[in-house]
N, C-alpha and C. Protein backbone atom coordinates (compact mmCIF):
# COMPACT_ATOMS: atom_id res chain seq x y z
N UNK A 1 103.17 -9.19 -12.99
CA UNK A 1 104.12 -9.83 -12.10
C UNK A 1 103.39 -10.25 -10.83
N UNK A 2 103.69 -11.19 -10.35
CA UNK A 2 103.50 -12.03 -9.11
C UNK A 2 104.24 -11.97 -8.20
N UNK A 3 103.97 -11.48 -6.99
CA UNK A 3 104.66 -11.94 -5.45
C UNK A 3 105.30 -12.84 -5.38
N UNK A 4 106.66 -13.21 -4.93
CA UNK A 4 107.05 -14.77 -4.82
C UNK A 4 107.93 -15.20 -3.76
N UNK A 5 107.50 -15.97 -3.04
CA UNK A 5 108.43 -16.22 -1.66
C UNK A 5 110.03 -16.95 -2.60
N UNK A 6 110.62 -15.92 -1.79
CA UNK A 6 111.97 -16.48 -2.30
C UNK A 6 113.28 -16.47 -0.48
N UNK A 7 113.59 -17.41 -0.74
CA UNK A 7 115.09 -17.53 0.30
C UNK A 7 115.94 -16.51 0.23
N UNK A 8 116.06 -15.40 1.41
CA UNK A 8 116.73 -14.97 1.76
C UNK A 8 118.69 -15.07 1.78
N UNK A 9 118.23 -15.68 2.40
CA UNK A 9 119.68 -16.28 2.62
C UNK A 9 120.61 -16.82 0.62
N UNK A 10 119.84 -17.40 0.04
CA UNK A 10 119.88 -17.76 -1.62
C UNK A 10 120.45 -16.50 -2.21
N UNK A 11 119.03 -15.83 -1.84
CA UNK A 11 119.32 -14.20 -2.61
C UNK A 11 120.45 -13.69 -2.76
N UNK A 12 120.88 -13.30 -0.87
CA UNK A 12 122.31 -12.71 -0.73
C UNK A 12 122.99 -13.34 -1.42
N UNK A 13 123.26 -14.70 -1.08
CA UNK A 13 124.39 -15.15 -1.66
C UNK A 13 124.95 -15.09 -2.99
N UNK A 14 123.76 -15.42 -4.13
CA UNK A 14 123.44 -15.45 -5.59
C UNK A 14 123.59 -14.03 -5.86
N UNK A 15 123.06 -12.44 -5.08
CA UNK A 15 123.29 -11.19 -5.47
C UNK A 15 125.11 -11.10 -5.53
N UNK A 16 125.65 -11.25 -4.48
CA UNK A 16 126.51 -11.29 -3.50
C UNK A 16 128.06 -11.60 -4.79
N UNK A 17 127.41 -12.89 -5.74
CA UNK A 17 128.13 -13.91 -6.87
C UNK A 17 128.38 -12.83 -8.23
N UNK A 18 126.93 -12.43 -8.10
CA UNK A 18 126.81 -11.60 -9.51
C UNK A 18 127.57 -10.22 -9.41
N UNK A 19 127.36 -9.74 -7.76
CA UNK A 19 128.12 -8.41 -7.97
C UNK A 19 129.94 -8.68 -8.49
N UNK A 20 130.31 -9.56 -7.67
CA UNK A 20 131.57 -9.91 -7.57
C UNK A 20 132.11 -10.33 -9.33
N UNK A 21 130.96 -11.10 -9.48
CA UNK A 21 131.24 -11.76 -11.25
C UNK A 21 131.23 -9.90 -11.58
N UNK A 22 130.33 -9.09 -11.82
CA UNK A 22 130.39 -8.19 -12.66
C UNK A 22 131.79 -6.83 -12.43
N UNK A 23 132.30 -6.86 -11.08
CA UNK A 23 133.18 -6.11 -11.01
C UNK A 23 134.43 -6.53 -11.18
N UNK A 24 134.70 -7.85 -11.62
CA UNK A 24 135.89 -8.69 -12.12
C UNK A 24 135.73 -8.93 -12.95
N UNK A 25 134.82 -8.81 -14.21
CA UNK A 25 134.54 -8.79 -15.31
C UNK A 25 134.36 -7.83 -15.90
N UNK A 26 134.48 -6.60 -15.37
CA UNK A 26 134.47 -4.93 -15.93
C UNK A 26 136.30 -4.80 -15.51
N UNK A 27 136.69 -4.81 -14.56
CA UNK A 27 137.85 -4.87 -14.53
C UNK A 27 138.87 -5.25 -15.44
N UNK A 28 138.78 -6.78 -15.79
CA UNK A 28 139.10 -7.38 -16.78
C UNK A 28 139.10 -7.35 -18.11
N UNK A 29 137.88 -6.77 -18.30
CA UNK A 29 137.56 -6.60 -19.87
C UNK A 29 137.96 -5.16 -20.28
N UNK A 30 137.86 -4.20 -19.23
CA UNK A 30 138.35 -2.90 -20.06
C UNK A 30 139.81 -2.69 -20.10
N UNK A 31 140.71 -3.34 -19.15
CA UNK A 31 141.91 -3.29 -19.03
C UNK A 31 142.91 -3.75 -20.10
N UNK A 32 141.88 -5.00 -20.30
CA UNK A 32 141.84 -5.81 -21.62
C UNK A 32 141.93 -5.25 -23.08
N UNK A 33 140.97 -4.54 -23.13
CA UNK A 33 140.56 -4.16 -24.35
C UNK A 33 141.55 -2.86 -23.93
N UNK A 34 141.52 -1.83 -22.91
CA UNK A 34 142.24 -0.70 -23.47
C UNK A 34 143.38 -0.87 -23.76
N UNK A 35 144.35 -1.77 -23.09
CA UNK A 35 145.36 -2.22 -23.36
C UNK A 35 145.91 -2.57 -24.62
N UNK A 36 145.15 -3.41 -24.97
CA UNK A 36 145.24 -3.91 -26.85
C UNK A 36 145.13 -2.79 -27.47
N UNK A 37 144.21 -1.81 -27.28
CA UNK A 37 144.13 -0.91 -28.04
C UNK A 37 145.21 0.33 -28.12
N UNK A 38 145.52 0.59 -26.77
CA UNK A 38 147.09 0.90 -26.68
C UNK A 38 148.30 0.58 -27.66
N UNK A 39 148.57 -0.71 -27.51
CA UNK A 39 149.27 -1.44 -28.00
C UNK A 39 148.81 -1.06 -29.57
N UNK A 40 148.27 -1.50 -30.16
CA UNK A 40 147.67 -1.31 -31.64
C UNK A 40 147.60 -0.48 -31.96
N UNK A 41 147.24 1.15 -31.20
CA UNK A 41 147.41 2.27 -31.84
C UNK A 41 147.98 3.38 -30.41
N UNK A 42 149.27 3.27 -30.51
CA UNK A 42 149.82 3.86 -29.52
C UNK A 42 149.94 5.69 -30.31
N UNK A 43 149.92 6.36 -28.68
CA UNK A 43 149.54 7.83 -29.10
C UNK A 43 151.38 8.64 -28.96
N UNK A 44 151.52 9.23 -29.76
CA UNK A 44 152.94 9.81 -30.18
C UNK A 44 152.62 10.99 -28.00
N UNK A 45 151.64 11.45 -28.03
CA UNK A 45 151.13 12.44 -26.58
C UNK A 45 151.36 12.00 -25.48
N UNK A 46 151.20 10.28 -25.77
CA UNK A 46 151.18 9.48 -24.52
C UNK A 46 150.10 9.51 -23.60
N UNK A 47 148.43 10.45 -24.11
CA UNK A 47 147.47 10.63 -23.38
C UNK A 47 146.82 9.38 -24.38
N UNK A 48 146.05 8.33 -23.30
CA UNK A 48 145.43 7.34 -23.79
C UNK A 48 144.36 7.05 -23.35
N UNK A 49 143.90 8.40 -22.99
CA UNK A 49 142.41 8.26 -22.15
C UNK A 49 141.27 7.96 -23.10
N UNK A 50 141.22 8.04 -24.52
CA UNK A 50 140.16 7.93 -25.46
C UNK A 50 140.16 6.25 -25.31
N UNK A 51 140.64 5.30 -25.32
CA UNK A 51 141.41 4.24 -25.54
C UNK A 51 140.94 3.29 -24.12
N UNK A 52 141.27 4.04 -23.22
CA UNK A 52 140.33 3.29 -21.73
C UNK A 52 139.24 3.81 -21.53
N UNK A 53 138.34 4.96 -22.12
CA UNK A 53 137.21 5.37 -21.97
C UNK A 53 136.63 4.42 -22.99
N UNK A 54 137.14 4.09 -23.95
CA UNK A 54 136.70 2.76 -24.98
C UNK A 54 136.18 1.43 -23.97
N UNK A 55 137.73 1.12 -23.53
CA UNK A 55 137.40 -0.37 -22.88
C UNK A 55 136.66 0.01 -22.25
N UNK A 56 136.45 0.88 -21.34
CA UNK A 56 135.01 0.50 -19.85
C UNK A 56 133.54 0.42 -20.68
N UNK A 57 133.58 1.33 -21.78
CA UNK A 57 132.14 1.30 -22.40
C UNK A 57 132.14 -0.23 -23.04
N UNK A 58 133.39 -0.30 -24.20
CA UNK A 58 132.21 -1.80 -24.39
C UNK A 58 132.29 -3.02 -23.11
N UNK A 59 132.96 -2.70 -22.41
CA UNK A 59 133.06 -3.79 -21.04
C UNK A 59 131.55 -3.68 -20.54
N UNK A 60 131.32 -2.64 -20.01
CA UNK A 60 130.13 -2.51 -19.39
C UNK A 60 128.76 -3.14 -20.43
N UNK A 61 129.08 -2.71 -21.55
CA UNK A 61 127.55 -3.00 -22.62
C UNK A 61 127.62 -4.51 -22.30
N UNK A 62 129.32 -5.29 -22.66
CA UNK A 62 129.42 -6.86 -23.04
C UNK A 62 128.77 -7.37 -21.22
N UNK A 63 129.12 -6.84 -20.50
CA UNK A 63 129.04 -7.23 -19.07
C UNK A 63 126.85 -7.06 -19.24
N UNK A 64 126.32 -5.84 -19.51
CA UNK A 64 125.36 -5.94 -19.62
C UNK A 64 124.52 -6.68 -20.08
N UNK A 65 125.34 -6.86 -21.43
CA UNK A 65 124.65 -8.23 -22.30
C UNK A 65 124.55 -9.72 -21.56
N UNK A 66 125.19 -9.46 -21.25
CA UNK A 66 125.88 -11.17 -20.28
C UNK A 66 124.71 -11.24 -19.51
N UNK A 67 124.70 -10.00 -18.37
CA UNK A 67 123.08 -10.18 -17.57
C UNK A 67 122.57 -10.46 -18.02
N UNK A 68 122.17 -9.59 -19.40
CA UNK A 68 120.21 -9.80 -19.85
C UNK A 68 120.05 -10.90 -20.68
N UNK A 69 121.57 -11.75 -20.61
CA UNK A 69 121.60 -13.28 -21.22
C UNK A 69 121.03 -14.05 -19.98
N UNK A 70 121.90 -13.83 -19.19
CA UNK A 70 122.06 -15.21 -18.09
C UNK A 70 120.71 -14.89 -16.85
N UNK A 71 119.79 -13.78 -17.28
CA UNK A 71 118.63 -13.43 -16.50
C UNK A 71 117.27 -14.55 -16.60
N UNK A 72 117.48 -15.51 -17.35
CA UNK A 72 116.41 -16.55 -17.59
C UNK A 72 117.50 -17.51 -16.78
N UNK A 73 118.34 -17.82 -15.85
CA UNK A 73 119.27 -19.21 -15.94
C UNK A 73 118.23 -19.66 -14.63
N UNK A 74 118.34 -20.47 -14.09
CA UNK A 74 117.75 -20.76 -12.55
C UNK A 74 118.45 -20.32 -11.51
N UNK A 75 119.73 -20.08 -11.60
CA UNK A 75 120.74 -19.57 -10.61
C UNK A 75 120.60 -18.24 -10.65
N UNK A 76 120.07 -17.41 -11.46
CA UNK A 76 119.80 -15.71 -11.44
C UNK A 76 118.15 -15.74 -10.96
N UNK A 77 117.51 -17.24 -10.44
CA UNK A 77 115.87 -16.18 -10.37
C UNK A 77 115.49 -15.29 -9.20
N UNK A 78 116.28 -15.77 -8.07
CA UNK A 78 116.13 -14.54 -7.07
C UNK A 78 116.78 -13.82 -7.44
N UNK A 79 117.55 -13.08 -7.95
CA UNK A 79 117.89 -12.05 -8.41
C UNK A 79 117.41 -11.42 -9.57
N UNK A 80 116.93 -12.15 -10.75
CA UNK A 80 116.32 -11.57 -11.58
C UNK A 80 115.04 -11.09 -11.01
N UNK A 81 114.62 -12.04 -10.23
CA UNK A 81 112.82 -11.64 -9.30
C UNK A 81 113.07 -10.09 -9.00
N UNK A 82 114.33 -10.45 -8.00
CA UNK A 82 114.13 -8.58 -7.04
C UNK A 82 114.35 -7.63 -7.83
N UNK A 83 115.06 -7.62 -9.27
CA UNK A 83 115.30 -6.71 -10.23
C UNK A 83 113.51 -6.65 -10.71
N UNK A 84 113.12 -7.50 -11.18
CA UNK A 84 111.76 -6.82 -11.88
C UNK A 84 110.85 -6.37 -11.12
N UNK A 85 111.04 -7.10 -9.65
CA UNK A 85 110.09 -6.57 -8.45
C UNK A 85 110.35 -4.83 -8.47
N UNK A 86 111.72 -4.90 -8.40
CA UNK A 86 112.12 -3.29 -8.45
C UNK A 86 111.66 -2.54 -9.32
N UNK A 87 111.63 -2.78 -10.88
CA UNK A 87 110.83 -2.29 -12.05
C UNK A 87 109.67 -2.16 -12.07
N UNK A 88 108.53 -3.04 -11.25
CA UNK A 88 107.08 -2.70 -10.91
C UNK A 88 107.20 -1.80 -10.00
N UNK A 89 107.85 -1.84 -8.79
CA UNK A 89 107.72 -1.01 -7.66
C UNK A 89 107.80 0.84 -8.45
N UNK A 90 108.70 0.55 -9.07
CA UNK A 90 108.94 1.72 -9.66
C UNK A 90 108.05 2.34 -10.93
N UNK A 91 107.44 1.41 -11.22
CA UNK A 91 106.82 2.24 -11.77
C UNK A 91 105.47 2.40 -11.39
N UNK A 92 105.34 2.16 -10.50
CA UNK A 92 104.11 1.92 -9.74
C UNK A 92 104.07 3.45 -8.90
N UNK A 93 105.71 3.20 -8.37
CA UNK A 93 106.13 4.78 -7.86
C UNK A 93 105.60 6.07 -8.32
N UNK A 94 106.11 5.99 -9.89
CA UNK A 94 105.83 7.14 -10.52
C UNK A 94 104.36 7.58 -11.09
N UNK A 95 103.47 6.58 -10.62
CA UNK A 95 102.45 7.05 -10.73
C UNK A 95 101.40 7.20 -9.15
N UNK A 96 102.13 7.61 -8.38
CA UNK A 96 101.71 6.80 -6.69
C UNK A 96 100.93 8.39 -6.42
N UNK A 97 100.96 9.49 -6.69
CA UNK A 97 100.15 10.37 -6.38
C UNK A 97 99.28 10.08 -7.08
N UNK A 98 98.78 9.26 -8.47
CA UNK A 98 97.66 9.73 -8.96
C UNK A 98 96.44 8.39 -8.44
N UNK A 99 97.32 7.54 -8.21
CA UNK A 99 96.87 6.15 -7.72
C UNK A 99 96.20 6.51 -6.09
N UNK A 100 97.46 7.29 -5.24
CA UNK A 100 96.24 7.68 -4.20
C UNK A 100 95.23 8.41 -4.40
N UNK A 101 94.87 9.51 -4.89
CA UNK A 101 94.08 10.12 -5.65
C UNK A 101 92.93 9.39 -5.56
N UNK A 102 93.00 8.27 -6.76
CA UNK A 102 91.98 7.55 -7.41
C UNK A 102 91.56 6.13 -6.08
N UNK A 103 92.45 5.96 -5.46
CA UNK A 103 91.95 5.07 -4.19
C UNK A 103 91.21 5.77 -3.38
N UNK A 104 91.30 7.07 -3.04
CA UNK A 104 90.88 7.68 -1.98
C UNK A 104 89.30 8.05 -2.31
N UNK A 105 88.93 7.77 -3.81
CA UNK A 105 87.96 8.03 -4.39
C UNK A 105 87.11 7.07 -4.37
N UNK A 106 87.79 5.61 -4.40
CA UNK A 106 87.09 4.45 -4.19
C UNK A 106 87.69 3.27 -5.38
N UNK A 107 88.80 3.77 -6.08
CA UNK A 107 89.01 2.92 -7.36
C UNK A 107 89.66 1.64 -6.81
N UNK A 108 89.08 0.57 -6.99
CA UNK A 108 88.95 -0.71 -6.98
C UNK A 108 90.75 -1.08 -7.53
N UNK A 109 91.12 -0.72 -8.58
CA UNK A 109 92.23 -0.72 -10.00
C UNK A 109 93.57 -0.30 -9.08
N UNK A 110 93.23 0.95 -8.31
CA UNK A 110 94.19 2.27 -7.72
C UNK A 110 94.58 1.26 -6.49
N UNK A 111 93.54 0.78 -5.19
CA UNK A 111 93.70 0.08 -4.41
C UNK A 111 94.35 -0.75 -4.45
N UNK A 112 94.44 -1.81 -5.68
CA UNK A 112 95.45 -3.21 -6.00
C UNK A 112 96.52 -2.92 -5.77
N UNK A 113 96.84 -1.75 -7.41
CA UNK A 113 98.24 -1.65 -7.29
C UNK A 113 98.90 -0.77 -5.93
N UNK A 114 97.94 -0.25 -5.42
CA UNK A 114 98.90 0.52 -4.26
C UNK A 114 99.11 -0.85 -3.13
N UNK A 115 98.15 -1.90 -2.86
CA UNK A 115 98.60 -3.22 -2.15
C UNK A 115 99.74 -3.59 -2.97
N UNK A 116 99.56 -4.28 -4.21
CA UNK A 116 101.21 -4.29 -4.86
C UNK A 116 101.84 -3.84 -4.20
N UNK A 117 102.26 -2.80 -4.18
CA UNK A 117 103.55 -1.98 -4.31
C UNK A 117 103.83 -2.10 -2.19
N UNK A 118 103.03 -2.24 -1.79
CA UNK A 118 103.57 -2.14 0.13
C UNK A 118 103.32 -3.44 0.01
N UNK A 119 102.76 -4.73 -0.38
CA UNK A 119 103.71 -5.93 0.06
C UNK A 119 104.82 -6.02 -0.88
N UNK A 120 105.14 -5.23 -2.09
CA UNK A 120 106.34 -6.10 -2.66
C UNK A 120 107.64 -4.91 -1.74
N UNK A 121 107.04 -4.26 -1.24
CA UNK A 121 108.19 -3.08 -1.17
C UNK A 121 108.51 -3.76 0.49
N UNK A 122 107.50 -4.13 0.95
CA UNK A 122 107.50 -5.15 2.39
C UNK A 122 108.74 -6.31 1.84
N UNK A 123 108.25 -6.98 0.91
CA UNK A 123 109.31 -7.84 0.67
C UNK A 123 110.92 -7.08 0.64
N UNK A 124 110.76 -6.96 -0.88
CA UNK A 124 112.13 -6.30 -0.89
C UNK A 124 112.86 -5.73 0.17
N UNK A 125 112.01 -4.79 1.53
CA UNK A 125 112.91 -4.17 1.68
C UNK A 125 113.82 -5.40 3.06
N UNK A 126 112.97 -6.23 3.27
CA UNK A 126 113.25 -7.36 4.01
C UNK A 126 114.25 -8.10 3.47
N UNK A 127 114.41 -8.53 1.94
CA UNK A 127 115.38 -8.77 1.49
C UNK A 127 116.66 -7.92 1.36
N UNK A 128 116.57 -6.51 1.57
CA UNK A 128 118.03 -5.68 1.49
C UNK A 128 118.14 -5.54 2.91
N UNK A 129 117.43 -6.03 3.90
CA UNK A 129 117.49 -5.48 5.45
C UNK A 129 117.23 -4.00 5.60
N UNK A 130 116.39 -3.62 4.80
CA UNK A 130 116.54 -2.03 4.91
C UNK A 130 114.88 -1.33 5.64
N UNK A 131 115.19 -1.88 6.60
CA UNK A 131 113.81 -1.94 7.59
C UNK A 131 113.74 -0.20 7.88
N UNK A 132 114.11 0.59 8.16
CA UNK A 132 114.55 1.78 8.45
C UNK A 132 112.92 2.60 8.13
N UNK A 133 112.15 2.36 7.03
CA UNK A 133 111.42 2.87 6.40
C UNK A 133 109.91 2.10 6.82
N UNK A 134 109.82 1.38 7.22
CA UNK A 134 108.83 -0.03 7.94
C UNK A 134 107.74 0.83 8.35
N UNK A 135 108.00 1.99 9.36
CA UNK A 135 107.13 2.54 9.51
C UNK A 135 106.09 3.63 9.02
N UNK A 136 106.40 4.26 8.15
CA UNK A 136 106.37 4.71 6.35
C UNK A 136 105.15 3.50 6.04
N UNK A 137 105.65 2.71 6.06
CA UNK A 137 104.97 1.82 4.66
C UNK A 137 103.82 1.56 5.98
N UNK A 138 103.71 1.43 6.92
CA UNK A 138 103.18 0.35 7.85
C UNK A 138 101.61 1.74 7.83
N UNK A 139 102.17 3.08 8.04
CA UNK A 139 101.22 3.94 8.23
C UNK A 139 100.00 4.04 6.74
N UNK A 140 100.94 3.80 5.37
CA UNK A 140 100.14 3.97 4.13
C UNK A 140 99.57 2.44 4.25
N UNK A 141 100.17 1.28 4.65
CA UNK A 141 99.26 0.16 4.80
C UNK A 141 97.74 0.44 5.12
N UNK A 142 97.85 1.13 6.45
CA UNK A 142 96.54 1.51 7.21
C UNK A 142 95.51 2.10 6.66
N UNK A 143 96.37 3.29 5.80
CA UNK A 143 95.30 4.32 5.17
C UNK A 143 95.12 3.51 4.06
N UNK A 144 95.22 2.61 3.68
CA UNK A 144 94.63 1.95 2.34
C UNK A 144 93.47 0.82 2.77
N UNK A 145 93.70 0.07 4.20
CA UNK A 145 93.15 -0.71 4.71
C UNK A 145 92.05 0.05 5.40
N UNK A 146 92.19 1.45 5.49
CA UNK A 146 90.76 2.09 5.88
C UNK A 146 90.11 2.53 4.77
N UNK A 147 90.52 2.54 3.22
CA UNK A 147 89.79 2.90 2.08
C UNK A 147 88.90 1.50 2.11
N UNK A 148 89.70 0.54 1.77
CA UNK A 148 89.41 -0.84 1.23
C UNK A 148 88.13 -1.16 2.09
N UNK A 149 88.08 -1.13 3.32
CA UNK A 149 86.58 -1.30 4.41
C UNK A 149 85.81 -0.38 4.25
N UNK A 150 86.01 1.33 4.08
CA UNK A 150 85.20 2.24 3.85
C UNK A 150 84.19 1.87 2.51
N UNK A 151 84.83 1.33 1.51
CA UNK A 151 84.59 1.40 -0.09
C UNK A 151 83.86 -0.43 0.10
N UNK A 152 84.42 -1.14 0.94
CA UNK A 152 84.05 -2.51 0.68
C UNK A 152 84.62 -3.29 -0.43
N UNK A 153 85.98 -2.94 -0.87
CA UNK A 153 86.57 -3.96 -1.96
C UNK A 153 87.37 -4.97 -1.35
N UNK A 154 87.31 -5.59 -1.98
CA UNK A 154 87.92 -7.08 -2.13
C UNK A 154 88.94 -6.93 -2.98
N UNK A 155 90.34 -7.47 -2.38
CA UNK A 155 91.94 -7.06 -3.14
C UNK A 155 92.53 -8.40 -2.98
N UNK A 156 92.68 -8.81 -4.40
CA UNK A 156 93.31 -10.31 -4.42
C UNK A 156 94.63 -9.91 -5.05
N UNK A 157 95.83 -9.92 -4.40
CA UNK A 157 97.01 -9.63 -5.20
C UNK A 157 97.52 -10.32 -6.43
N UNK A 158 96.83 -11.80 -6.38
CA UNK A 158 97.29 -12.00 -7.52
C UNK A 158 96.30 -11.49 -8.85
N UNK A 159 95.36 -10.39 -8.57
CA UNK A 159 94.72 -9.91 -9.85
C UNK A 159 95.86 -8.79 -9.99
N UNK A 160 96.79 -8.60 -9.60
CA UNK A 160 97.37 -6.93 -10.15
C UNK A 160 98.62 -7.42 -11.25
N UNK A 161 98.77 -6.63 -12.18
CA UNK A 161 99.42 -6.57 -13.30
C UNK A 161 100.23 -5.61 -13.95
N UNK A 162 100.54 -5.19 -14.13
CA UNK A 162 101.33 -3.74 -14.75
C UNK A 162 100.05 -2.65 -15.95
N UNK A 163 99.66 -3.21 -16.55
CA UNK A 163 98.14 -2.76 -17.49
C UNK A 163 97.32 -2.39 -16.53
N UNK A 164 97.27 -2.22 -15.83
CA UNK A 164 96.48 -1.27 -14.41
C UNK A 164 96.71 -0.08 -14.68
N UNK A 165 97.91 0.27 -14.72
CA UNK A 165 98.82 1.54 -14.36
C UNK A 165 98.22 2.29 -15.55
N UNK A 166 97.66 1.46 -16.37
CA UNK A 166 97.78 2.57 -17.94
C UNK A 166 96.46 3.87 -17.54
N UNK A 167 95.70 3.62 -16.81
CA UNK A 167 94.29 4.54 -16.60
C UNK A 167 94.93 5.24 -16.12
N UNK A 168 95.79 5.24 -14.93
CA UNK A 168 96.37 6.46 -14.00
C UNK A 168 97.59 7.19 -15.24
């Protein structure tokens, strides 16, 4: 995955569409479906909780499906972007002790992806406004920018990839 300047302002709005589409479309569809199903097999108990625990599940799967349909459209790419940005970040996460580790050692591989992960996490968090943490990231910036001069590497972000991660 690649860095990608994307519009702010787009984002919100387009996130903003999809949340609204998906909670009026979970609404709709399980009410929908439990209802019919009510109707079609009504309970002598009058407890019909098996029946709306139905509709929300397949609502949610059909609502899911719908995303991981409409995630290629052009109107979902800032939003599909910050979702996979989130999926590298994260897994980039879960390997972030062994990656400092191996930077602090001098690994060329370890260094990338830890740049990855503090400009995309720079991005993102600029896109949720969630600056709160800025200084966090701003301090591990440093300590990576004093490996990178100590060691003498050269970090081109667009060499980093997810197949990095597999050594750590």
């Amino acid at each position: 995955m690649q860095l990608k300047e994307i519009d702010k302002k787009r984002y919100r709005s387009r996130l903003n569409v999809v949340i609204v589409a998906c909670i009026v479309s979970l609404a709709v569809l399980s009410l929908s479906i439990s209802q019919t199903l009510i109707y079609l097999f009504p309970s002598e108990a009058g407890s019909h909780f098996h029946w709306n625990l139905l509709g929300v599940v397949v609502s949610a799967i059909a609502v899911g499906m719908t995303l991981r349909k409409l995630k290629s459209h052009p109107k979902m790419f800032e939003v599909a972007y910050i979702w996979d940005l989130k999926h590298q970040l994260n897994l980039i996460y879960r390997k972030n002790r062994k990656l400092l580790a191996a930077a602090e050692q001098g690994n060329k591989e370890a260094m990338l992806a830890l740049q990855f992960s503090y400009q995309g996490s720079r991005q993102l968090w600029q896109m949720d406004d969630n600056t709160i943490t800025m200084s966090s990231l701003n301090t591990a910036q440093n300590q990576l920018d004093k490996w990178v001069e100590e060691y003498d590497v050269q970090l081109d972000i667009s060499d980093y990839h997810s197949g990095l991660l597999k050594e750590f």
